[in-house]
N, C-alpha and C. Protein backbone atom coordinates (compact mmCIF):
# COMPACT_ATOMS: atom_id res chain seq x y z
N UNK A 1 10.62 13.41 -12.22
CA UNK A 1 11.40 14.25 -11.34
C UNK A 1 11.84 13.43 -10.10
N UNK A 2 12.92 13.48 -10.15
CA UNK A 2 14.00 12.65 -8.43
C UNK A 2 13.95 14.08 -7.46
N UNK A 3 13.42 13.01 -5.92
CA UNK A 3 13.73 14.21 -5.10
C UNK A 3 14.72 13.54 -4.28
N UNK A 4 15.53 14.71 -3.93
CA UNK A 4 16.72 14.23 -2.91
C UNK A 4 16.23 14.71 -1.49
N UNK A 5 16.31 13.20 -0.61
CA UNK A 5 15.23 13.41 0.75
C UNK A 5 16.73 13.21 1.61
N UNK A 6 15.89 13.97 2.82
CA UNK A 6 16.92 13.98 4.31
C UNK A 6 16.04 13.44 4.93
N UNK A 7 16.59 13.06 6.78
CA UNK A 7 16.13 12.92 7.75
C UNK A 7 14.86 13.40 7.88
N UNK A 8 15.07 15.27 7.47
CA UNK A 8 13.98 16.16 7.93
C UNK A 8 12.35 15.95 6.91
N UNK A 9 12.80 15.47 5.50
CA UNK A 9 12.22 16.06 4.43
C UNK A 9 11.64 14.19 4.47
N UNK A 10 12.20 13.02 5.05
CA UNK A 10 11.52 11.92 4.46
C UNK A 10 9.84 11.19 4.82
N UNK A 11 9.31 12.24 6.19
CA UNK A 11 8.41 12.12 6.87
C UNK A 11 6.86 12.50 5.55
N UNK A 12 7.40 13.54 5.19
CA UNK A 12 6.48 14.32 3.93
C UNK A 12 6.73 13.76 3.01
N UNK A 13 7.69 13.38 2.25
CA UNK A 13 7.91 13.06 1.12
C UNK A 13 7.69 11.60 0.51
N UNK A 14 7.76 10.35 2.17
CA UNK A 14 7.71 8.95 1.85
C UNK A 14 6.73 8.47 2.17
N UNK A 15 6.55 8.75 3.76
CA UNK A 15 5.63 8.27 4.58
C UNK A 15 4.13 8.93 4.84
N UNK A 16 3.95 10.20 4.32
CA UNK A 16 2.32 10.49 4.17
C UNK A 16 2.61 10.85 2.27
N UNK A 17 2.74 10.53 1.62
CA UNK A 17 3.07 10.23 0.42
C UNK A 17 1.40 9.33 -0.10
N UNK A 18 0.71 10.18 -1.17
CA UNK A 18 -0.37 9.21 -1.50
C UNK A 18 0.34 8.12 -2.53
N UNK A 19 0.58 8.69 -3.03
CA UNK A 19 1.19 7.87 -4.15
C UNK A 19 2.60 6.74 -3.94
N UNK A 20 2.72 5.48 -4.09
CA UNK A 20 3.67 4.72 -3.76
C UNK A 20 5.23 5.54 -4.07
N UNK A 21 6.06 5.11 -3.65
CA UNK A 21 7.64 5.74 -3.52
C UNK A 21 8.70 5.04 -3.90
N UNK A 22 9.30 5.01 -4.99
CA UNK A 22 10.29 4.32 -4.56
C UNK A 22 11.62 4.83 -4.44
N UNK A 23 12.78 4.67 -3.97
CA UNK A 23 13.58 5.05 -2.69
C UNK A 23 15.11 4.33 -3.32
N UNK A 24 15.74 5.16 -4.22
CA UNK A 24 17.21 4.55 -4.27
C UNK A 24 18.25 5.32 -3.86
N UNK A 25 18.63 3.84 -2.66
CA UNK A 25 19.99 4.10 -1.89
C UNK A 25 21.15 4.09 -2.81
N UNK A 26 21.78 5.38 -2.29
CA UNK A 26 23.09 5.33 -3.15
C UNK A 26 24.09 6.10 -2.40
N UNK A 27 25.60 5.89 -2.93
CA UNK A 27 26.70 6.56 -2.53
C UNK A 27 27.47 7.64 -3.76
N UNK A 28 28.09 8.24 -3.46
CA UNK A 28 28.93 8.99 -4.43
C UNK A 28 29.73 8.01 -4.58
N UNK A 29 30.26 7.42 -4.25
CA UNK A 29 31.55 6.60 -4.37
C UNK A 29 31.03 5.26 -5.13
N UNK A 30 30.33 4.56 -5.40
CA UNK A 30 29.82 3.35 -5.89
C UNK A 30 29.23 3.79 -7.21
N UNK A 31 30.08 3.11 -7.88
CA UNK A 31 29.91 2.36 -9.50
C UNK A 31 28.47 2.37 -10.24
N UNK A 32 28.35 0.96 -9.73
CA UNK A 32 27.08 0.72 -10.06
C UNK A 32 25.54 1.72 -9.78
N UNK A 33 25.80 2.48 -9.03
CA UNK A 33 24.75 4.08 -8.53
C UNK A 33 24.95 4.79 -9.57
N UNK A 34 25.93 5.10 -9.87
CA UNK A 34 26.25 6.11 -10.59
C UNK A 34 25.35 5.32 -11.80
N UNK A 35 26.42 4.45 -12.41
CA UNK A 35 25.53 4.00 -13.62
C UNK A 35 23.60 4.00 -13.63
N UNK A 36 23.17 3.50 -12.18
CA UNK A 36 21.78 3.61 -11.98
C UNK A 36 20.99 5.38 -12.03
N UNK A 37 22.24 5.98 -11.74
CA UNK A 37 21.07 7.59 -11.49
C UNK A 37 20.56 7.97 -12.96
N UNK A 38 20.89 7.48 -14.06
CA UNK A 38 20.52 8.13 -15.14
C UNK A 38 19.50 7.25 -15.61
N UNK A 39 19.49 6.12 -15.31
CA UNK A 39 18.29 4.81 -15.23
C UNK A 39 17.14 5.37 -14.39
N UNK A 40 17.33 5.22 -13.34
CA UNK A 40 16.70 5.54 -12.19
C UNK A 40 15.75 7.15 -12.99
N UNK A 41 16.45 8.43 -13.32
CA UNK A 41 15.74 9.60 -13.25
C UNK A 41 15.48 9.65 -15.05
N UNK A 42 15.73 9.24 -15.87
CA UNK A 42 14.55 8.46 -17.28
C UNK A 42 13.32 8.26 -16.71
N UNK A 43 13.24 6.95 -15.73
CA UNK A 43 11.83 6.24 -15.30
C UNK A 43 11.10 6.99 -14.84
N UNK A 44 11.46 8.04 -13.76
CA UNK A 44 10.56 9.05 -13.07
C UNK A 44 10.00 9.93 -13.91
N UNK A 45 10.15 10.27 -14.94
CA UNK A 45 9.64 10.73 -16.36
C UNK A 45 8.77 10.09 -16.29
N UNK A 46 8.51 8.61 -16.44
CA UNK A 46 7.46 8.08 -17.25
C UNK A 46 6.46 7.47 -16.21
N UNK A 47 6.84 7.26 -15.11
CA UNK A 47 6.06 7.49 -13.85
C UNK A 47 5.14 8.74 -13.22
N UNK A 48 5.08 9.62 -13.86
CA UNK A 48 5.25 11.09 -13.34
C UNK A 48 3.14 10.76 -13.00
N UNK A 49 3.13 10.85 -11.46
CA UNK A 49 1.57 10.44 -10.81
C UNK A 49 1.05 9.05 -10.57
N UNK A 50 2.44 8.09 -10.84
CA UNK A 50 2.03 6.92 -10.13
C UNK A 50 2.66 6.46 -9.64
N UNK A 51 3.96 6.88 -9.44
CA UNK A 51 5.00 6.64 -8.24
C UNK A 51 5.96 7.19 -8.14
N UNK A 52 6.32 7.91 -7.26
CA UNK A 52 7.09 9.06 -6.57
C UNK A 52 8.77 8.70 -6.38
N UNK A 53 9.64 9.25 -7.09
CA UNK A 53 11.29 8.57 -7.17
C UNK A 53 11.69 9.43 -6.18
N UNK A 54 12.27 8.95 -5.10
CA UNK A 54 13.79 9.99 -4.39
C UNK A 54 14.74 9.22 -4.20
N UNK A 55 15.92 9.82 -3.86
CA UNK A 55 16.95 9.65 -3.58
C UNK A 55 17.37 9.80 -2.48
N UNK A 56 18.07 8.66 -1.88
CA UNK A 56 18.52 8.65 -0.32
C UNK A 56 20.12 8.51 -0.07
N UNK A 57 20.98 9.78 0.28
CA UNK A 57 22.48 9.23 0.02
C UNK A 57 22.62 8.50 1.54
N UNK A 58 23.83 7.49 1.25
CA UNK A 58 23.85 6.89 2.32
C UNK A 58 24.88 6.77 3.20
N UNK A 59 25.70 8.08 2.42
CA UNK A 59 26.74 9.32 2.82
C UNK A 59 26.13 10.26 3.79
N UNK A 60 25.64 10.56 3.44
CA UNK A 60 24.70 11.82 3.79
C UNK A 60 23.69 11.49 5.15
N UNK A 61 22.94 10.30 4.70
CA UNK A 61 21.68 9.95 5.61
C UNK A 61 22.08 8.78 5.93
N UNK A 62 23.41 8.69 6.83
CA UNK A 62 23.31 6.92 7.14
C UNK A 62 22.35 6.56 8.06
N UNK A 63 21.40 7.20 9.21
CA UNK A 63 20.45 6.70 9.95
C UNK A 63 19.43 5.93 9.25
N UNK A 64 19.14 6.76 8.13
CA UNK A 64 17.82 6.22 7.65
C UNK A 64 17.97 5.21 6.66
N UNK A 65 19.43 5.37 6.25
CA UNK A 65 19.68 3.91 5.22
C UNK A 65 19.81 2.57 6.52
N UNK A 66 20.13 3.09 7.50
CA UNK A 66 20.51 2.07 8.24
C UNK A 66 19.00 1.71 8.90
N UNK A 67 18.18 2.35 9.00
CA UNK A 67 16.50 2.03 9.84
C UNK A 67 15.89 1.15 8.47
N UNK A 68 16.62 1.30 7.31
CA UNK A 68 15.97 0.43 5.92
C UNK A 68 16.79 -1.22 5.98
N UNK A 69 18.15 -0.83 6.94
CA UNK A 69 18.96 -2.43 6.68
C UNK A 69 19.50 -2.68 5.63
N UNK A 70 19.94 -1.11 4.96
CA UNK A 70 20.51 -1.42 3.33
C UNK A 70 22.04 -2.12 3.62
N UNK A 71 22.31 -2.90 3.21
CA UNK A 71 23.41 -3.94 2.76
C UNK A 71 23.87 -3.27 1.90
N UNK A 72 23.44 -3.52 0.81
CA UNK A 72 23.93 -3.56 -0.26
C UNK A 72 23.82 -1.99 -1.21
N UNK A 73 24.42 -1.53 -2.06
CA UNK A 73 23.59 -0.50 -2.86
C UNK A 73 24.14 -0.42 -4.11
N UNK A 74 23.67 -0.04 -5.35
CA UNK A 74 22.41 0.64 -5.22
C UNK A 74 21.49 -0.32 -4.66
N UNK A 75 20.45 -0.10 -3.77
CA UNK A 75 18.84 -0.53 -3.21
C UNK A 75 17.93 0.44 -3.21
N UNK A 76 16.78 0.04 -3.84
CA UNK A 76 15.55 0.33 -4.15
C UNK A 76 14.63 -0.33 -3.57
N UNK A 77 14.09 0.57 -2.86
CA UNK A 77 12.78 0.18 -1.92
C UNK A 77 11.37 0.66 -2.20
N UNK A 78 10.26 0.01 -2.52
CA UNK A 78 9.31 0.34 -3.34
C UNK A 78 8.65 0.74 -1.56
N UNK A 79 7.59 1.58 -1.27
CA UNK A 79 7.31 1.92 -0.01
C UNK A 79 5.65 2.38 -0.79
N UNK A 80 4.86 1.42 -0.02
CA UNK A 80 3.30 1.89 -0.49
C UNK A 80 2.65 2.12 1.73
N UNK A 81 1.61 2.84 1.50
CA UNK A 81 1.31 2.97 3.23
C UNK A 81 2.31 2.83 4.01
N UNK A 82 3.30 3.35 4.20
CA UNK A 82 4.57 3.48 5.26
C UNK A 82 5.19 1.91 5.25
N UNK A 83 4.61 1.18 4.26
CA UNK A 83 5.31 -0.08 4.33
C UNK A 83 5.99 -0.56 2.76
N UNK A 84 7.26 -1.74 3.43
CA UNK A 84 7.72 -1.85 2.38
C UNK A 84 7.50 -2.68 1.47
N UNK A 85 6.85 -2.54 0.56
CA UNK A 85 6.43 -3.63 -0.55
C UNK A 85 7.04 -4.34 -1.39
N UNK A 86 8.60 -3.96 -1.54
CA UNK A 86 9.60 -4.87 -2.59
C UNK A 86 10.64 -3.96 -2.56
N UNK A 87 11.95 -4.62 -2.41
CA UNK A 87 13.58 -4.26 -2.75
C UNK A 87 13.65 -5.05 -3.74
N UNK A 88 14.88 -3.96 -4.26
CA UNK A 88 15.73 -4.37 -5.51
C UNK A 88 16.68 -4.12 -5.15
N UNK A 89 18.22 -5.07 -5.63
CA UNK A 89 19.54 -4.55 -5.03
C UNK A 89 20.15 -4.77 -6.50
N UNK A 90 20.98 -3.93 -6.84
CA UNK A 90 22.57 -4.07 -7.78
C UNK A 90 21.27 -3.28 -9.10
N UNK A 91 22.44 -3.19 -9.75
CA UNK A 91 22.05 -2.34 -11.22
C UNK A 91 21.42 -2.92 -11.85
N UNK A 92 20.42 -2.61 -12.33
CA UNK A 92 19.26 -2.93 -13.61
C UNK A 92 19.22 -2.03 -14.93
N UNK A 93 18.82 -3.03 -16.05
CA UNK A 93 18.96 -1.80 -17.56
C UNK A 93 17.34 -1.20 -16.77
N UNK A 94 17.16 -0.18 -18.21
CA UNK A 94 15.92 0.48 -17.87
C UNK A 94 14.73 -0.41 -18.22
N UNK A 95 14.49 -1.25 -19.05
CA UNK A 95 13.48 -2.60 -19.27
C UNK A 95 13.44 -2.87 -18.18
N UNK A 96 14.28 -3.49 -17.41
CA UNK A 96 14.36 -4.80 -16.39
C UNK A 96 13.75 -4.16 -14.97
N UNK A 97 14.24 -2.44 -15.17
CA UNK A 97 13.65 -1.86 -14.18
C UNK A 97 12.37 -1.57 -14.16
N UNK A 98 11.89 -1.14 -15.24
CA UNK A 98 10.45 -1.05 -15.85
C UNK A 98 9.77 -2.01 -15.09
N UNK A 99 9.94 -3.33 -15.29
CA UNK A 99 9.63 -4.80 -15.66
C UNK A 99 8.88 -5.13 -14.04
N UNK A 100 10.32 -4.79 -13.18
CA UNK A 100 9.73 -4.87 -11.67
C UNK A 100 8.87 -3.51 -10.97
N UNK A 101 9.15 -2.91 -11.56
CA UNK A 101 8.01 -1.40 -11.15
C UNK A 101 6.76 -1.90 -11.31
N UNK A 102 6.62 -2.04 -12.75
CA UNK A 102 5.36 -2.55 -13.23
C UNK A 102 4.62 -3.70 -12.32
N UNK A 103 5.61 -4.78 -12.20
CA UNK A 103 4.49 -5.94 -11.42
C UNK A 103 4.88 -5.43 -10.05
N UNK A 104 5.22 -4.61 -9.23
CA UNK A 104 4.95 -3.92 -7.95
C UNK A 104 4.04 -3.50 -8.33
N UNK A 105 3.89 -2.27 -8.96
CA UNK A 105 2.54 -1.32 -8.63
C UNK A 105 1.25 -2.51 -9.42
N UNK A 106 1.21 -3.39 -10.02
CA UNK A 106 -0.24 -4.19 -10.06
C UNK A 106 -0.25 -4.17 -8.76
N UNK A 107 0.70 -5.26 -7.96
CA UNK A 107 0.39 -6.34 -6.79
C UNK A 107 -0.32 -5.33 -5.33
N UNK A 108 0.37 -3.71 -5.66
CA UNK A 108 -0.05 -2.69 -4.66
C UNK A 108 -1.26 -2.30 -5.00
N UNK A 109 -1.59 -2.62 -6.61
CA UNK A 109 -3.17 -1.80 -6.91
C UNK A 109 -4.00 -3.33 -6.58
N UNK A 110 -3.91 -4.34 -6.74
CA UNK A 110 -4.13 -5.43 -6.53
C UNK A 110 -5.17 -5.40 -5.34
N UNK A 111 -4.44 -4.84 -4.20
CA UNK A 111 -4.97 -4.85 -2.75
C UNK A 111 -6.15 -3.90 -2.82
């Protein structure tokens, strides 16, 4: 399940969050997002209790894409303890995305 976070809703949803987060910036207008949202909300399926998917538009929420320094998008920000543990920028298949989820959440269970 993808949650779509605001300003109001990202305090609860990211940052006292037990479970790690990860966080893709996107636009209505960009290509490569689009192609990622159906990538992106597959994985949260198979994640479902070990890491938490939302969505951040950057239409919508430019403060908080801009307090992240997103450049580029789509960006994916893996967020474990209010900190950021790994970006990803530009489109990934669903393997490749797998691939870096996976060795994030070792390197976060790691600690």
């Amino acid at each position: 399940m993808v949650i779509h976070v605001t300003e109001q809703t990202f305090d609860k949803e990211v940052l006292q969050s037990k479970t790690p987060v990860i966080i893709d910036f996107w636009a209505s207008w960009c290509g490569p997002c689009q192609m990622m949202g159906p990538v992106f909300e597959d994985l949260s399926k198979e994640y479902t209790g070990k890491l938490k998917f939302v969505k951040i538009s950057t239409e919508e929420q430019p403060e908080l894409a801009g307090s992240f320094n997103i450049k580029g998008i789509p960006s994916l920000s893996i967020i474990h303890s209010k900190e950021e543990v790994n970006r990803l920028v530009g489109f990934m298949s669903k393997d490749e995305l797998r691939k870096k989820i996976d060795a994030t959440l070792v390197k976060i269970n790691a600690k």
